[in-house]
Protein backbone atom coordinates (compact mmCIF):
# COMPACT_ATOMS: atom_id res chain seq x y z
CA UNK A 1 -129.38 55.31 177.74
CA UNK A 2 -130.45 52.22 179.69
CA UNK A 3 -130.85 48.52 178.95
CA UNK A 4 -133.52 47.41 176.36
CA UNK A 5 -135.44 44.85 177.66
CA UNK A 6 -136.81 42.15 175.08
CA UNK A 7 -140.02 40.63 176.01
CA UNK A 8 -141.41 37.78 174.02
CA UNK A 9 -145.13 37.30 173.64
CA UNK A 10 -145.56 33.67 171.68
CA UNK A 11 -148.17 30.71 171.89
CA UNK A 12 -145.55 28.01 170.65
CA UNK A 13 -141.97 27.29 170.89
CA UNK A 14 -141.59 27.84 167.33
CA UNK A 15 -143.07 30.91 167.31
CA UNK A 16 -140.16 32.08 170.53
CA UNK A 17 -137.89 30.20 168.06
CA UNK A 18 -138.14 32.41 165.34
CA UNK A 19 -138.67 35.73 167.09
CA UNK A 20 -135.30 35.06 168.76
CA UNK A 21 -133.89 33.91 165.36
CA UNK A 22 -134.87 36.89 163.36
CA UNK A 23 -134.26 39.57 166.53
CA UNK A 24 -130.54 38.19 166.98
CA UNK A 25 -130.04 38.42 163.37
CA UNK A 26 -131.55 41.62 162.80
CA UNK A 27 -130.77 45.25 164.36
CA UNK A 28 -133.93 46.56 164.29
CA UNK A 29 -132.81 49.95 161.92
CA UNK A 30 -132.29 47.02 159.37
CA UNK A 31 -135.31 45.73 159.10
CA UNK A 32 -137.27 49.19 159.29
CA UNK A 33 -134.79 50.66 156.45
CA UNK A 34 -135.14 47.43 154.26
CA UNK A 35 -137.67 45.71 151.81
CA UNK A 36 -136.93 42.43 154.23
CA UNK A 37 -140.47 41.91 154.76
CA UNK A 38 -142.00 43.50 151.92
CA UNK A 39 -141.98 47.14 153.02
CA UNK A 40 -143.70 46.18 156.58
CA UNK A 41 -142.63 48.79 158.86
CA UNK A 42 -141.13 47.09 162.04
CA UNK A 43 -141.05 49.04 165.52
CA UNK A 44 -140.99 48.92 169.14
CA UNK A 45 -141.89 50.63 172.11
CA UNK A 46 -140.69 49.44 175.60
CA UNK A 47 -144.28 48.64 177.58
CA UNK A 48 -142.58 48.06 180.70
CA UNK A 49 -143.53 50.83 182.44
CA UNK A 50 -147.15 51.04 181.18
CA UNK A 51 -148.47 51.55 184.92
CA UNK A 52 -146.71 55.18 184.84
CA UNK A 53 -148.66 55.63 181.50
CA UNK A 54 -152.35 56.32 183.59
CA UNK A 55 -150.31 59.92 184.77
CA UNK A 56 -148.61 60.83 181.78
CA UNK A 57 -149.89 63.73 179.11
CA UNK A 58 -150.52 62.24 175.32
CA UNK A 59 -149.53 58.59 176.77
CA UNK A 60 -149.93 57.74 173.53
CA UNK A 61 -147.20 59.44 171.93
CA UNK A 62 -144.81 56.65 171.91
CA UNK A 63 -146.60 55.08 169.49
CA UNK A 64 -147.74 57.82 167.06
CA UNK A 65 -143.95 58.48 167.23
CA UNK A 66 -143.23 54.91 165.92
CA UNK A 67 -145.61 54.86 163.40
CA UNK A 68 -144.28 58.02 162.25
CA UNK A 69 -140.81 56.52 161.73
CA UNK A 70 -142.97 53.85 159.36
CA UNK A 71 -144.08 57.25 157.69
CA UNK A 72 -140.76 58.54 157.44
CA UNK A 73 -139.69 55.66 155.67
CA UNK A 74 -142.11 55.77 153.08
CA UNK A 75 -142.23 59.16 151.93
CA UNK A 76 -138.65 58.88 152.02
CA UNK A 77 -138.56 56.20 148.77
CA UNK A 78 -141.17 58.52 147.76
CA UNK A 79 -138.70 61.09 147.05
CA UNK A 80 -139.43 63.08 150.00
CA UNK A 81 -136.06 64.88 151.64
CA UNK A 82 -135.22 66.14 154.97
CA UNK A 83 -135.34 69.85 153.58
CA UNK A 84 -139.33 69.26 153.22
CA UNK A 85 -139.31 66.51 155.87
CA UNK A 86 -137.14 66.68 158.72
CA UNK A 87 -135.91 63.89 160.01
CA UNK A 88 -138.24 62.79 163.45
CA UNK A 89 -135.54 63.06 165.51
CA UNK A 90 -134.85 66.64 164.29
CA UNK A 91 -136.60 68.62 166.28
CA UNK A 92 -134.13 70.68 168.17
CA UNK A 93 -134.73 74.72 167.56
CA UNK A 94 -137.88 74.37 165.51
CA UNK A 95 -141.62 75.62 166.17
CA UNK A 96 -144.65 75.80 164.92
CA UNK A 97 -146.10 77.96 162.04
CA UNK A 98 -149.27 77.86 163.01
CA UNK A 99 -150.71 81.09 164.69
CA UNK A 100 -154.18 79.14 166.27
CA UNK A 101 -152.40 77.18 168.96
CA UNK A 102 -151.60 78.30 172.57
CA UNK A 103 -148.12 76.28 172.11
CA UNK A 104 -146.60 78.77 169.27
CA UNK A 105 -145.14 80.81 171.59
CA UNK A 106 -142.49 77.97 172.62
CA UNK A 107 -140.25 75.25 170.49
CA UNK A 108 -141.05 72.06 170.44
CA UNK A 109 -138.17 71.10 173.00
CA UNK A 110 -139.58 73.51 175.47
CA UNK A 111 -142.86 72.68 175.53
CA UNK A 112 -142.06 68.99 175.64
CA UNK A 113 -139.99 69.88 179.17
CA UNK A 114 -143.10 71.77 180.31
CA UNK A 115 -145.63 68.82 179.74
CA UNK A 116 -143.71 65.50 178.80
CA UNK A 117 -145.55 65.50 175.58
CA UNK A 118 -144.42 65.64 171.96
CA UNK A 119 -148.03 66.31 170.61
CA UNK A 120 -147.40 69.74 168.47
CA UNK A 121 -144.34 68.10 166.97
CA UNK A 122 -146.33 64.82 165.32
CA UNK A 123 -148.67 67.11 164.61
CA UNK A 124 -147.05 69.61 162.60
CA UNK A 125 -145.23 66.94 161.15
CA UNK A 126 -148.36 65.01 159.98
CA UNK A 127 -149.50 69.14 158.64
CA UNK A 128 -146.93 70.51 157.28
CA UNK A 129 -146.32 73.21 159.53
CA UNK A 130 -142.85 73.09 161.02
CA UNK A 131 -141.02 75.53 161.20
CA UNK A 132 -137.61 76.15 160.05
CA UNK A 133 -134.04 76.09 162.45
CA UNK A 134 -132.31 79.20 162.93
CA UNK A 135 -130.93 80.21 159.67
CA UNK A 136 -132.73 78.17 157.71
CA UNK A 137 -134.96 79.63 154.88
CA UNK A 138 -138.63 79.68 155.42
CA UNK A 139 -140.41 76.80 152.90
CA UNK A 140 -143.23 74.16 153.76
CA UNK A 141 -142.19 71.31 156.20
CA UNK A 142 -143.58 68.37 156.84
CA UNK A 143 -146.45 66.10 155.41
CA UNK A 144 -149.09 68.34 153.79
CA UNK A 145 -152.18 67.03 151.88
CA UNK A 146 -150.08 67.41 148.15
CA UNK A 147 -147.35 65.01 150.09
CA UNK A 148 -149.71 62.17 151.66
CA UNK A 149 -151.30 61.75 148.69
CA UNK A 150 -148.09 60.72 147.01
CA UNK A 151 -148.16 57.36 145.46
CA UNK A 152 -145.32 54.70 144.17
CA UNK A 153 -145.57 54.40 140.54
CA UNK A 154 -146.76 51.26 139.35
């Protein structure tokens, strides 16, 4: 899987202080899953690489799929389930529903292979149109307008 590298951007030793103090405390599946800091989402993306990033299709995916773990979260304590929201990471076997894109004729899998990107995938997620796993029943999956608009009660 590799070795994640930890890179800290401060302006004071206090500030390195307590980014080290709260990352060595914290895995970071803790803090995204907790009310810690007040329902802040907290993610990362290694940046290493970023030179590689100028040749790459969507290099921007990495962090629509971050934020999209924030989203996950949310609609989750919004009393939003895997059966209408798969998880992010389940993808395997799925593919679109929608018949106006060139990339319905592959899953998501494949067509990430092909081109490196994930781009159909957040997208249907963020539309509701995945579609469903062999063997599982046809419904609506993913975010649609009825589901963003979802609100905590107050």
């Amino acid at each position: 899987q590799g070795r994640v590298q930890r890179r800290y951007a401060a302006r004071t030793a206090e500030e390195i202080e307590a980014t080290r103090s709260l990352a060595g405390r914290f895995h970071p599946n803790d803090l995204k899953n907790s009310r810690f800091l007040g329902g802040v989402g907290v993610s990362s993306i290694v940046s290493g690489d970023w030179r590689r990033w100028v040749s790459m299709t969507d290099p921007e995916h990495g962090f629509v799929h971050e934020w999209l773990h924030q989203v996950e979260a949310v609609y989750r304590r919004l009393g939003v389930g895997e059966d209408d929201l798969p998880s992010l990471h389940d993808v395997a076997d799925r593919r679109t529903t929608r018949l106006d894109v060139p990339d319905r004729v592959e899953s998501y899998v494949e067509h990430e292979q092909r081109t490196g990107s994930w781009r159909p995938w957040y997208r249907d997620v963020m539309t509701g149109t995945i579609g469903p796993k062999t063997g599982e029943a046809p419904r609506v999956r993913g975010l649609t307008r009825e589901r963003w608009l979802r609100r905590p009660n107050r």
